[in-house]
Protein backbone atom coordinates (compact mmCIF):
# COMPACT_ATOMS: atom_id res chain seq x y z
CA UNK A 1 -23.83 2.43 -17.46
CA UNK A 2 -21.14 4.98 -17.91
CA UNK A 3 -18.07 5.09 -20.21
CA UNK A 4 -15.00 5.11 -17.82
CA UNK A 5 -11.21 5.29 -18.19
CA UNK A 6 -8.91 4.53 -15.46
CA UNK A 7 -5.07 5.98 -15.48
CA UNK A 8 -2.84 3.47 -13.26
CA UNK A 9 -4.63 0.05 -14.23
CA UNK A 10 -1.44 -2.21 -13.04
CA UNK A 11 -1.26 0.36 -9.48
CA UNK A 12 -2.20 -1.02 -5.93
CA UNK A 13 -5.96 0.48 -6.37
CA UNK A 14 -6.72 0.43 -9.75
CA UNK A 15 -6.50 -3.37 -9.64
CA UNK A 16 -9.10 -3.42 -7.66
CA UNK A 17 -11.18 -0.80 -8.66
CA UNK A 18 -11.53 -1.97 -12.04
CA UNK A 19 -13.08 -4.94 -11.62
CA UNK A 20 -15.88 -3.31 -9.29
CA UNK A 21 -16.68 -1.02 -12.16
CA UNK A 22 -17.25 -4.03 -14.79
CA UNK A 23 -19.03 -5.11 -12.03
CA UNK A 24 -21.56 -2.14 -11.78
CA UNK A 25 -21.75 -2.59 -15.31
CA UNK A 26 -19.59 0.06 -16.50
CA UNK A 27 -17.68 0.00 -20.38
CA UNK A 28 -14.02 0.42 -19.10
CA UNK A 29 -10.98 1.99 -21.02
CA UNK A 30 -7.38 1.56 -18.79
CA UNK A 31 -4.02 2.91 -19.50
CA UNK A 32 -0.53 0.77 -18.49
CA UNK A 33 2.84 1.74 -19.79
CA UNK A 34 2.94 -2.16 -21.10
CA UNK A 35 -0.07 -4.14 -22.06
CA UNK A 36 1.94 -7.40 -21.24
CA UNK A 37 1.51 -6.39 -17.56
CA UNK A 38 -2.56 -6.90 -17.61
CA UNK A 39 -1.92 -10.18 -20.02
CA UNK A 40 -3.07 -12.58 -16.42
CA UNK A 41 -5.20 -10.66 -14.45
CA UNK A 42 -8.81 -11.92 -14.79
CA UNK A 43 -10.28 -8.88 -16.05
CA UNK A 44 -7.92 -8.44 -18.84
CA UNK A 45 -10.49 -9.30 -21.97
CA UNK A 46 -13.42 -7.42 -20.43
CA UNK A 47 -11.64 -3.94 -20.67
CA UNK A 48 -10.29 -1.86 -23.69
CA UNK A 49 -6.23 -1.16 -22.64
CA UNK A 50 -4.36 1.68 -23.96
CA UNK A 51 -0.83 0.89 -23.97
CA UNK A 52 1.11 4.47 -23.27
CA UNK A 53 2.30 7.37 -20.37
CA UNK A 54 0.15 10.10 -19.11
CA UNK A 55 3.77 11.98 -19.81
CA UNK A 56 2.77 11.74 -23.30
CA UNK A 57 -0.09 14.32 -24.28
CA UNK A 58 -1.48 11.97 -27.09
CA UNK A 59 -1.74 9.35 -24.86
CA UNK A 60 -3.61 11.39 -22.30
CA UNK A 61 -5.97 12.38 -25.08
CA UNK A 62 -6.42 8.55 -26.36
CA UNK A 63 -7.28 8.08 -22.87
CA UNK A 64 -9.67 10.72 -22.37
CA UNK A 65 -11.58 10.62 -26.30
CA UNK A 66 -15.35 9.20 -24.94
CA UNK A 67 -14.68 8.75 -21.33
CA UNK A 68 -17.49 10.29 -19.36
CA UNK A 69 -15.48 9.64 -16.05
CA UNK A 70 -11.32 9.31 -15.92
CA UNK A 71 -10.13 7.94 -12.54
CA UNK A 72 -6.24 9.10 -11.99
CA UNK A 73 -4.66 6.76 -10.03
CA UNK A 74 -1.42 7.05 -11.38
CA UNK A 75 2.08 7.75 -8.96
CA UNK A 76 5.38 8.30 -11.00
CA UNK A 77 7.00 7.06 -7.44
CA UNK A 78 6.45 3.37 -8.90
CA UNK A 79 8.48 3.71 -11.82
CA UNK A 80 11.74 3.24 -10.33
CA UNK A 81 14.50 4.82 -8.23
CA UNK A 82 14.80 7.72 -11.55
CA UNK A 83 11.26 8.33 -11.55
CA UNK A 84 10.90 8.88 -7.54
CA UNK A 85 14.22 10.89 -7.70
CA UNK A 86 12.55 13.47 -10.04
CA UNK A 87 8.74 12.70 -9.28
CA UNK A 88 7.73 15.85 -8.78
CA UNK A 89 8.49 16.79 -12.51
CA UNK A 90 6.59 13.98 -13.53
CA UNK A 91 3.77 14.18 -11.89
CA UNK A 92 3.22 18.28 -12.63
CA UNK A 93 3.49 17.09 -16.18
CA UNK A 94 1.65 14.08 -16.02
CA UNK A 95 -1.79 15.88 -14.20
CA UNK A 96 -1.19 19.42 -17.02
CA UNK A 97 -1.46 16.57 -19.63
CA UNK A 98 -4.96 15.02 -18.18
CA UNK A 99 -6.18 18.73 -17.46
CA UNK A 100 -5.59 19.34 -20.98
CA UNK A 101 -6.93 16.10 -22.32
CA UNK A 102 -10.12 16.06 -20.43
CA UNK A 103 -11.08 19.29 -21.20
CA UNK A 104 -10.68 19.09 -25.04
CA UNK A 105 -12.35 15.88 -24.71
CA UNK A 106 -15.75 16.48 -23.06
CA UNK A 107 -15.07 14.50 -19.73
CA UNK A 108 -17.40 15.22 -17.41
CA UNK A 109 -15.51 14.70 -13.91
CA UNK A 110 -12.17 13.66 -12.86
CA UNK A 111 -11.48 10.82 -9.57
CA UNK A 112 -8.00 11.51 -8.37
CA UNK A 113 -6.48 9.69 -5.18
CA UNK A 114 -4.40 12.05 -3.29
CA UNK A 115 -3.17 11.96 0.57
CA UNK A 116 -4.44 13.93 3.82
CA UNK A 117 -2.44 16.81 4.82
CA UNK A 118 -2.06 19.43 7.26
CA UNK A 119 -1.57 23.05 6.60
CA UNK A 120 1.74 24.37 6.39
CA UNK A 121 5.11 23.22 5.11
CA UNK A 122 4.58 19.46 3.86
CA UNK A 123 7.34 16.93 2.73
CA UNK A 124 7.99 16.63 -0.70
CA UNK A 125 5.49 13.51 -1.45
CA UNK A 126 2.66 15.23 0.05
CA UNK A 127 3.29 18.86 -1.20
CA UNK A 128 3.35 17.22 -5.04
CA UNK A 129 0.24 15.05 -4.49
CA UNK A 130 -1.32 18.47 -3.61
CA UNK A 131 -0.63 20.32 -6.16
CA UNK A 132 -1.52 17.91 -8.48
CA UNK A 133 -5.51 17.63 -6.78
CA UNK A 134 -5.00 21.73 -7.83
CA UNK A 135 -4.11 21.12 -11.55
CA UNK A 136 -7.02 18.89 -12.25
CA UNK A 137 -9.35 21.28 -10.37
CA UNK A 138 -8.37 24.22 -12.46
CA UNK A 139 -8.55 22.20 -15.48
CA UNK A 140 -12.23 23.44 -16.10
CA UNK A 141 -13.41 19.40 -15.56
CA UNK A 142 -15.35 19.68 -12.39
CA UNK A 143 -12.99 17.32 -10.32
CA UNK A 144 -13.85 15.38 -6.65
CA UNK A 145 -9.76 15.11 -5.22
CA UNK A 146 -10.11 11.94 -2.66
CA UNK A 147 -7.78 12.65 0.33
CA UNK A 148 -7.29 9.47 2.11
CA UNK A 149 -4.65 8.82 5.16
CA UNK A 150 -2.81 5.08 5.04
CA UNK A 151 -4.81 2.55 3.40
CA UNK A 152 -4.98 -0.71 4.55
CA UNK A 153 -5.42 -3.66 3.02
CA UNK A 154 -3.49 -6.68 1.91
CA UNK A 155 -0.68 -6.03 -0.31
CA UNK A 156 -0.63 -2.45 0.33
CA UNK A 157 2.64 -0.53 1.47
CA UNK A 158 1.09 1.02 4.12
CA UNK A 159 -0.01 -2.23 5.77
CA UNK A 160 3.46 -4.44 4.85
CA UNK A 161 5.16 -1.51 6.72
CA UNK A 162 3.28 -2.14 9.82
CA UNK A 163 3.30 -5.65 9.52
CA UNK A 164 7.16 -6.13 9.14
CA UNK A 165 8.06 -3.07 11.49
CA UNK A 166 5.71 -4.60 14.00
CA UNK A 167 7.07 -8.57 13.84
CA UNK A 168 10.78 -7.11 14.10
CA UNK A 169 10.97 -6.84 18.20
CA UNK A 170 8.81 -7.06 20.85
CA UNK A 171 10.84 -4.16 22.07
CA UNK A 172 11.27 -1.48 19.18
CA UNK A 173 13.34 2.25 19.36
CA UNK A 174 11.30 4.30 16.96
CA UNK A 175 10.87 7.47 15.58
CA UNK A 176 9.27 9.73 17.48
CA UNK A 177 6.73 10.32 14.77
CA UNK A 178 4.61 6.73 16.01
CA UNK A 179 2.84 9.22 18.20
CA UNK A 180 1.86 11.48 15.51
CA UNK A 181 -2.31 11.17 14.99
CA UNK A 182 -3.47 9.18 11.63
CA UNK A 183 -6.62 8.39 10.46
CA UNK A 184 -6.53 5.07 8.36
CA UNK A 185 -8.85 3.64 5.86
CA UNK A 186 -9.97 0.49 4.85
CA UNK A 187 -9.24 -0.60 1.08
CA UNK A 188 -12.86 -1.90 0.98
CA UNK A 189 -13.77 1.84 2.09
CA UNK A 190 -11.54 3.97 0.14
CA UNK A 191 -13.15 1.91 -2.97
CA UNK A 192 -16.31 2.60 -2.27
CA UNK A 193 -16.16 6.19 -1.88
CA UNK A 194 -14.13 6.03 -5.51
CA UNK A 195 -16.72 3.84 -7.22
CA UNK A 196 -19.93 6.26 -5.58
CA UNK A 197 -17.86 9.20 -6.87
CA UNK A 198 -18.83 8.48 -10.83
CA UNK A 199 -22.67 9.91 -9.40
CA UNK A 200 -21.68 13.02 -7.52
CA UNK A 201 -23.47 16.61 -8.67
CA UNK A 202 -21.96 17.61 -11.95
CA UNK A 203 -21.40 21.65 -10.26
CA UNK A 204 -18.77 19.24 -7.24
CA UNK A 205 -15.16 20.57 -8.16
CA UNK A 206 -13.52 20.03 -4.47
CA UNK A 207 -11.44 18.36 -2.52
CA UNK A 208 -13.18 15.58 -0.22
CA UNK A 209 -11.48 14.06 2.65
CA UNK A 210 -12.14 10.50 3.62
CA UNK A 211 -11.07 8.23 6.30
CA UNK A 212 -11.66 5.19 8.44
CA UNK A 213 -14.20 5.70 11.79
CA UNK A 214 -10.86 6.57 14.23
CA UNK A 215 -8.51 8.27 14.74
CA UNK A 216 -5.20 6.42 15.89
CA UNK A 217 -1.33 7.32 16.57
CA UNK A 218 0.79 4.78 14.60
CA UNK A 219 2.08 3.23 17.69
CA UNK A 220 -1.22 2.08 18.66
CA UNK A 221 -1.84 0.89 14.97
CA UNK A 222 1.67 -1.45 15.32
CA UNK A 223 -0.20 -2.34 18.62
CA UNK A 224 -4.04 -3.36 17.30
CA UNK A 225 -2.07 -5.29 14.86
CA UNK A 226 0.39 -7.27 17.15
CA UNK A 227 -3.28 -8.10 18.71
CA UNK A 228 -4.67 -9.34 15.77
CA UNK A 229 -2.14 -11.24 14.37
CA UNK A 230 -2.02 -12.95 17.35
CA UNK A 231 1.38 -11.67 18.31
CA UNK A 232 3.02 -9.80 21.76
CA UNK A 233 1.87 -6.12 21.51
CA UNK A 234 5.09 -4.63 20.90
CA UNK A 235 6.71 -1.84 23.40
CA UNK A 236 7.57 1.02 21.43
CA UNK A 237 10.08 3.53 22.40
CA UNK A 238 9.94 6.76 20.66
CA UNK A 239 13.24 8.12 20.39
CA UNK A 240 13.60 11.85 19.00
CA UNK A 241 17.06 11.24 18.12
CA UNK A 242 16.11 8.91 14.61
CA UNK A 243 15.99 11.56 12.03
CA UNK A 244 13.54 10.89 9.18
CA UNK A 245 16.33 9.46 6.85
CA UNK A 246 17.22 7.55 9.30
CA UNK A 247 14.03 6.06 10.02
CA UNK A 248 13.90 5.55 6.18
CA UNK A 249 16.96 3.38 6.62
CA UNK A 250 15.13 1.54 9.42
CA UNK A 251 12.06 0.86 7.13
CA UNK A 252 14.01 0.02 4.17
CA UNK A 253 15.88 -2.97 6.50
CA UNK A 254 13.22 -4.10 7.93
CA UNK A 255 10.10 -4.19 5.73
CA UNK A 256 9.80 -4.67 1.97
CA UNK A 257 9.75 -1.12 1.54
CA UNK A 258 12.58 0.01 -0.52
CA UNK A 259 15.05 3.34 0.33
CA UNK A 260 13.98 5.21 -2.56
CA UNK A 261 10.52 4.89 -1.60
CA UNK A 262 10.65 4.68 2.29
CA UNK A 263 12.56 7.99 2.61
CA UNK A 264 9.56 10.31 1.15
CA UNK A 265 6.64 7.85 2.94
CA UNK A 266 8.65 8.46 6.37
CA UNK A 267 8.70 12.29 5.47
CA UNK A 268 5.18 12.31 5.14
CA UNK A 269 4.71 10.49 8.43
CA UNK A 270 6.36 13.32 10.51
CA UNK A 271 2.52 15.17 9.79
CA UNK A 272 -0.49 13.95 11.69
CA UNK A 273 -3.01 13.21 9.10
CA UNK A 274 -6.35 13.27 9.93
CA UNK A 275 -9.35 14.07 8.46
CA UNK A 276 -10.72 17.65 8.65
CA UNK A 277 -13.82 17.54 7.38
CA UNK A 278 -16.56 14.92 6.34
CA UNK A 279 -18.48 16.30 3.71
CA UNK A 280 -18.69 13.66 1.56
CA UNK A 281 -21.16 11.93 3.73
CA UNK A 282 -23.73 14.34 2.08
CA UNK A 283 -23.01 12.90 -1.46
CA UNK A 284 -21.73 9.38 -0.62
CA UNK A 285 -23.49 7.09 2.43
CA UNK A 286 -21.29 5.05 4.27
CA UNK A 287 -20.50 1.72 3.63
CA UNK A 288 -23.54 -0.85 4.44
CA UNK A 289 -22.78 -1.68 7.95
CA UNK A 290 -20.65 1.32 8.71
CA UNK A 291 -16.92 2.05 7.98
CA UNK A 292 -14.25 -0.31 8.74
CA UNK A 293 -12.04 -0.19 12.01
CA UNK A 294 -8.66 -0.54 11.92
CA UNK A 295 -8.93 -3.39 13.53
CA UNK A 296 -11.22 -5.26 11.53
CA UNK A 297 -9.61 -3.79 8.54
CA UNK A 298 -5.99 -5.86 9.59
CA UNK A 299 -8.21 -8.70 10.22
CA UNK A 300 -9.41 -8.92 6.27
CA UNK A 301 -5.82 -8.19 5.08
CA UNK A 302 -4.60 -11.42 7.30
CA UNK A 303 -7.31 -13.37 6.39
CA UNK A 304 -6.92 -12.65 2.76
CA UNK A 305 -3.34 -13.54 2.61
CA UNK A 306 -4.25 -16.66 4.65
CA UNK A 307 -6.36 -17.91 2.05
CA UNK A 308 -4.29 -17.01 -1.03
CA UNK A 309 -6.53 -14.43 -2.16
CA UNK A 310 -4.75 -11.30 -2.63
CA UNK A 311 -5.47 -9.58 -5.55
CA UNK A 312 -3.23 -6.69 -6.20
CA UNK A 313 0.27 -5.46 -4.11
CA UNK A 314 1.98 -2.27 -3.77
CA UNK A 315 5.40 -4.35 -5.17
CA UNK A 316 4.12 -4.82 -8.51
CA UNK A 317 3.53 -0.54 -9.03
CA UNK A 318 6.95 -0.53 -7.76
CA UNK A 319 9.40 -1.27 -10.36
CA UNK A 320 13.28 -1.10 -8.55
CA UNK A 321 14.85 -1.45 -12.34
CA UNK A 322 13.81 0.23 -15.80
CA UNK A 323 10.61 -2.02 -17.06
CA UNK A 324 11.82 -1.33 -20.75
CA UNK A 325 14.66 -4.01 -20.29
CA UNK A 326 13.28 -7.66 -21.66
CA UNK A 327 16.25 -10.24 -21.58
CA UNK A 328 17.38 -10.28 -25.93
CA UNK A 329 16.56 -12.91 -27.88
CA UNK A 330 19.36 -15.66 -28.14
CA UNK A 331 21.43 -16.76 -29.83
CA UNK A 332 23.22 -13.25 -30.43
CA UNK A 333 22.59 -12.09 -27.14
CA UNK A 334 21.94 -8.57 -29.24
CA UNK A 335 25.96 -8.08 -28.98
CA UNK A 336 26.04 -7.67 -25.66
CA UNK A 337 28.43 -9.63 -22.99
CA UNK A 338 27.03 -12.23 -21.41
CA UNK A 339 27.64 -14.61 -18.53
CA UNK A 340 25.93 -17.69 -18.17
CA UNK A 341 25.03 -20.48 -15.99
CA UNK A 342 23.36 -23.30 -17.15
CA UNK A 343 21.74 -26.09 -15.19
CA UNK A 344 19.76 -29.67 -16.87
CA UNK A 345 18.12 -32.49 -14.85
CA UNK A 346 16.19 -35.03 -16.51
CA UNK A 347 14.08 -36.46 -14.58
CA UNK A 348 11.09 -39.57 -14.42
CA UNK A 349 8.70 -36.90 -12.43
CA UNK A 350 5.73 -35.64 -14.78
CA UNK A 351 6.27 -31.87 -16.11
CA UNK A 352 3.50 -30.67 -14.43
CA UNK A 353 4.89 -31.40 -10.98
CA UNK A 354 8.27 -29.93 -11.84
CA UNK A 355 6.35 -26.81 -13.06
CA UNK A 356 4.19 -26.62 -9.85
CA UNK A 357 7.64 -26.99 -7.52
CA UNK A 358 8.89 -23.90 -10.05
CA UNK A 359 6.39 -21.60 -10.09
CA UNK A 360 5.79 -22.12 -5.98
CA UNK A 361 9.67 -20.84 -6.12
CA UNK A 362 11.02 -17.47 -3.71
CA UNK A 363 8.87 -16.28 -0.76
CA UNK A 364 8.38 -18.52 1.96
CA UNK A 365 9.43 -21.44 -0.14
CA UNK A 366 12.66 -20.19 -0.17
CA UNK A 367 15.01 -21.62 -3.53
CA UNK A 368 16.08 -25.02 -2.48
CA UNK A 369 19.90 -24.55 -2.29
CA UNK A 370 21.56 -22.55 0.72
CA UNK A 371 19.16 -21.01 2.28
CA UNK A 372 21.69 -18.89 4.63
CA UNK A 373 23.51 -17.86 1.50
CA UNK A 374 20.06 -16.51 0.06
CA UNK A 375 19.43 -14.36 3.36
CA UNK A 376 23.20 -13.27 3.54
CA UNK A 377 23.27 -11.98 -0.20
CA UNK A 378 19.08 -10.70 0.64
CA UNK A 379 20.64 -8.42 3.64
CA UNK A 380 23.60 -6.99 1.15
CA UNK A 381 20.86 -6.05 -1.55
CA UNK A 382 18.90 -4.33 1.64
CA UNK A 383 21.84 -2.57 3.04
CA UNK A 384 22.23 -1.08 -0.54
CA UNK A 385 18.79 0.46 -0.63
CA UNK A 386 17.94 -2.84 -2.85
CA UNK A 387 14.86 -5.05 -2.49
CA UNK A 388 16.40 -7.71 -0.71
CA UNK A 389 13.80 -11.08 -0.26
CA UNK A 390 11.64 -9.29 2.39
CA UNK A 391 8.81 -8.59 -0.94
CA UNK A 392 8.09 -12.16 -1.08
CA UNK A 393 4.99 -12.81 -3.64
CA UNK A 394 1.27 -12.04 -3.96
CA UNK A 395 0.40 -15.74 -3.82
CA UNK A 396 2.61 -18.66 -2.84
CA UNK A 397 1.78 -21.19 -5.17
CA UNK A 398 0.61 -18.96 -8.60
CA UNK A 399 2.25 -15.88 -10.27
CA UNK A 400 1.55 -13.92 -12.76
CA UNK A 401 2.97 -11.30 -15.20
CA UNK A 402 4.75 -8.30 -13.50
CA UNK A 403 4.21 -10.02 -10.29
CA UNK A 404 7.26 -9.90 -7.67
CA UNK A 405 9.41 -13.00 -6.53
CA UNK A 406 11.83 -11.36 -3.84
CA UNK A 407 14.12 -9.09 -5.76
CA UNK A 408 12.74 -10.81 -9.04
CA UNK A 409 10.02 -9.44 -11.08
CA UNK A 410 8.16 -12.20 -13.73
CA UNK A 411 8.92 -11.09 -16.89
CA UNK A 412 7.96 -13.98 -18.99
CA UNK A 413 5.35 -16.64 -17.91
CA UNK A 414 4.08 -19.61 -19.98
CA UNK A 415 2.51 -21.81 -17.39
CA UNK A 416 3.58 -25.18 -17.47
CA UNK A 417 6.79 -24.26 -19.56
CA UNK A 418 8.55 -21.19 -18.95
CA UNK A 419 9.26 -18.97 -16.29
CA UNK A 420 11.88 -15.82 -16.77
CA UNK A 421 12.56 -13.34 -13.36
CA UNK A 422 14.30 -10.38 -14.31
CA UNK A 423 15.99 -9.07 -11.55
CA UNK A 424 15.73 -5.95 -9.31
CA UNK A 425 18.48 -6.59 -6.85
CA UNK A 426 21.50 -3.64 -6.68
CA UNK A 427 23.62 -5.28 -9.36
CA UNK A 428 26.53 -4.14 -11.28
CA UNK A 429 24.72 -4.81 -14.44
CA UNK A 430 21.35 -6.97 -15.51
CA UNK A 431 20.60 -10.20 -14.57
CA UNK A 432 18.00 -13.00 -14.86
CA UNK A 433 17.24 -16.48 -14.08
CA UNK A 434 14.97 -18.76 -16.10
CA UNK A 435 13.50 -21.81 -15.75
CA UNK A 436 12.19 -24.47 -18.30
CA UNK A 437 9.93 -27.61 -17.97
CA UNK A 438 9.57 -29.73 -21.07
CA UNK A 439 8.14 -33.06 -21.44
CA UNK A 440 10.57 -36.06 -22.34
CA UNK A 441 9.70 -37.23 -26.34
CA UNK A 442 9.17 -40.78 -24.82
CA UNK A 443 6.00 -39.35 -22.55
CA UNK A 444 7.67 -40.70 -19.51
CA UNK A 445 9.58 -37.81 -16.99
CA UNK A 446 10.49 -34.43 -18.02
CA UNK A 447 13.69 -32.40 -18.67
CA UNK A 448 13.88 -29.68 -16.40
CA UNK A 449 16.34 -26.45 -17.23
CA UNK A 450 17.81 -23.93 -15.89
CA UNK A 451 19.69 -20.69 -16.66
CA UNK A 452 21.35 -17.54 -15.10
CA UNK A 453 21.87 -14.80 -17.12
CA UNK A 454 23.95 -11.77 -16.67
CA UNK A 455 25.34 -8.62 -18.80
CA UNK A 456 27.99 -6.87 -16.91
CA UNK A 457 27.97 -2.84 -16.29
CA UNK A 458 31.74 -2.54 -17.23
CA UNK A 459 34.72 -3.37 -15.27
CA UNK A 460 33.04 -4.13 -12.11
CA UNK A 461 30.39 -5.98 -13.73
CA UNK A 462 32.66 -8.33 -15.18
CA UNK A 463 34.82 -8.48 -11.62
CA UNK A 464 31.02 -9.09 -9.57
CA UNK A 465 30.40 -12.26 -11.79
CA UNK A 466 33.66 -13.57 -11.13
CA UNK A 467 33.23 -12.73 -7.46
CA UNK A 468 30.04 -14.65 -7.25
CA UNK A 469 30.76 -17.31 -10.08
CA UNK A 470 32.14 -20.05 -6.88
CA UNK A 471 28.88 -19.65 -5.04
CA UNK A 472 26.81 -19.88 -8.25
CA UNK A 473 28.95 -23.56 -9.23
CA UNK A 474 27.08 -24.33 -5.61
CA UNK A 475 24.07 -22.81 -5.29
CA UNK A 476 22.54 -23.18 -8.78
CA UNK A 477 23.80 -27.07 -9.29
CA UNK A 478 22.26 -27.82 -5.71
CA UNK A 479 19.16 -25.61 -6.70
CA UNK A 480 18.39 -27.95 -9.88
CA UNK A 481 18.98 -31.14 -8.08
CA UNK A 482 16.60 -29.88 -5.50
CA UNK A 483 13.74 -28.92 -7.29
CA UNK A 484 13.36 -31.97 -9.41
CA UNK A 485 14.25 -33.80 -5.69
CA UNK A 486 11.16 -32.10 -4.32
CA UNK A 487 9.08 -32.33 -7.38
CA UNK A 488 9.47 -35.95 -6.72
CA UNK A 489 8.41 -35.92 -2.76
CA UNK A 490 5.56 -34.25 -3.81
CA UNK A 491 4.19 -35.96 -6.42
């Protein structure tokens, strides 16, 4: 058993990886910016959280103080459209703060997840995930860098990309970097060379790449996918006139992928990326029955969201507004401007069926009022670089905290009572809308409640609520009716 800490708890990987180290046996420390976020996932009372920023030295040390093994898995491009503007910064400060930390604490190796990359002139994503593999291997902690190409898996961006680009049109203009060579990697596989890392040779300070068993041009990946989704393999036509912000805009519109994070994933897609080496098979045997085809690899992701099973999703590392922003506590509304809309049904149905109909709420099961004006006002958020509906949710019928509903993220969750989405839509200001179901006093029914909030930005705040506030007299009054309505069918 080792003492490990993990850097990136609430990220795409390190919600998985985490609970294969308790697993093994392992005592585990994890950092997240907000201990709230870890409050529902099922691992949350088995590890020790640290509630902080690697940008913050003495939170890198916390971090680091007994750890025998610290896995960074943290990306500053998930912390919003500010924090991908000036990632580079970030990260260069966030990997000289680690270097520093480990060393003065005794670590005795560093696990960082970095990206394959040619030689040469890289984009701006790759180029910084480089040079932060180089920090932590000068740092004096001997260091193993993981390069891995896209991972797939369900819920990661690399596979929802695919999968939405791929559904679009059975005839799709494209980029002409879908022939560009890319070696892809199972989640299952990219977590077991992390977990088999903790036992490499103290003297290992390297980089190791790691892939999947092929080698594959992303048009034939949109193609093996098409086949086992069961779909029409798509006809791609690369066209060398879509420029790579271009194609950003084409990702952002079509998949859940937002502009501030498709533009530097596309640049990094205009390099093959393909393994050049396989050294770690000296220190780390493959996977028990081999590595993981593509293939197979798209077949686990479908099956898994199938069955409601998917455990983490790139989404809920990708914050599109500032975390830091709770909704106030009423009454005062913390002297701000507010605009409300509030919404009450009583109802004979039992509170638990209202609160199952409410919690099931966004994603496939839509909102129960309008549905065209959902997708109309979903296409506006896209077309402004926001999130638009196309994230959907980790599960259909349970959420969690931090978990994304559309262009919502959960920001307060009392199951059976309360549930508050903060929103991450383009918005003159910030909004939220919250749902309550109590029990009637008599035992029989339940009241059910609802409430839009929103604090105007300024002038055209105040001039975008009025713009909207006919549509809301509609769509939120219909809304209420509905969901007690279908509360009703159900039950």
């Amino acid at each position: 058993m080792a003492r490990i800490a993990v850097a990136g708890a609430t990220g795409y990987i390190g919600g998985r990886l985490i609970p294969l180290l308790l697993d093994a046996g392992h005592e585990v420390t994890v950092l997240s910016r907000h201990r709230d976020k870890l409050r529902d996932v099922p691992w949350s009372e088995q590890v020790i959280i640290i509630e902080g920023s690697m940008e913050d030295a003495r939170t890198a040390h916390e971090l680091c103080m007994g750890a025998e093994v610290v896995y960074y898995l943290v990306h500053s491009m998930s912390g919003g459209p500010a924090a991908v503007a000036d990632f580079e910064r970030v990260e260069r400060l966030c990997a000289l703060n680690l270097s520093q930390a480990a060393r003065e604490a005794g670590v005795n190796r560093l696990v960082y997840l970095s990206g394959l990359h040619p030689e040469g002139k890289l984009s701006r994503h790759l180029a910084s995930r480089k040079e932060v593999g180089e920090i932590l291997m000068a740092s004096g902690t001997p260091t193993a860098v993981l390069q891995a190409g896209l991972v797939i898996g369900s819920g990661s961006a690399s596979f929802e990309m695919i999968r939405h680009l791929t559904d679009v049109l059975p005839v799709m203009p494209a980029p002409k970097w879908v022939m560009n060579k890319i070696q892809p990697i199972a989640i299952r596989d990219a977590l077991h060379y992390l977990l088999g890392a903790i036992s490499l040779p103290p003297e290992l300070n390297r980089t190791f790449d790691i892939g999947g068993p092929e080698v594959l041009r992303y048009a034939d990946m949109m193609r093996s996918y098409a086949e086992a989704a069961g779909f029409r393999r798509p006809i791609i036509v690369p066209l060398p006139v879509l420029t790579p912000w271009l194609a950003a805009q084409w990702v952002n519109l079509v998949t859940p992928v937002p502009r501030s994070l498709a533009v530097p994933l596309v640049e990094s897609l205009q390099h093959s990326c393909v393994a050049g080496e396989k050294d770690i098979a000296a220190y780390i045997p493959d996977p028990a029955g081999g590595l993981t085809t593509y293939k197979r690899a798209v077949e686990l992701a479908l099956k898994k969201i199938e069955a409601d099973a998917v455990e983490t999703t790139w989404a809920a590392a990708h914050a599109l507004s500032a975390p830091a922003e709770p909704l106030p506590s009423d009454p005062d509304w913390a002297g701000l401007t507010v605009f409300t809309d509030e919404r009450s049904k009583t109802t004979d149905v039992p509170a638990g069926q209202v609160w199952d109909v409410v919690e099931g709420i966004g994603g496939q099961n839509g909102y129960y009022s309008l549905p065209f004006a959902w997708s109309v006002r979903g296409w506006m958020d896209k077309l402004a670089g926001g999130a638009g509906l196309a994230r959907g949710r980790r599960s259909p019928n349970r959420l969690q905290l931090n978990d994304t509903v559309d262009w919502w993220r959960v920001e307060s969750l009392e199951r059976g009572h309360l549930l508050r989405l903060r929103a991450e839509m383009i918005v003159p200001g910030r909004a939220w809308l919250e749902f309550e179901v109590t029990p009637q006093a008599a035992g029989v029914g339940s009241v059910f409640r609802q409430r839009a909030i929103f604090f105007p930005r300024g002038l055209w705040g105040r001039l975008y609520w009025l713009a909207v506030l006919p549509f809301h007299g509609i769509i939120f009054k219909s809304m209420a009716s509905r969901i007690t309505a279908t509360a009703g069918k159900r039950g």
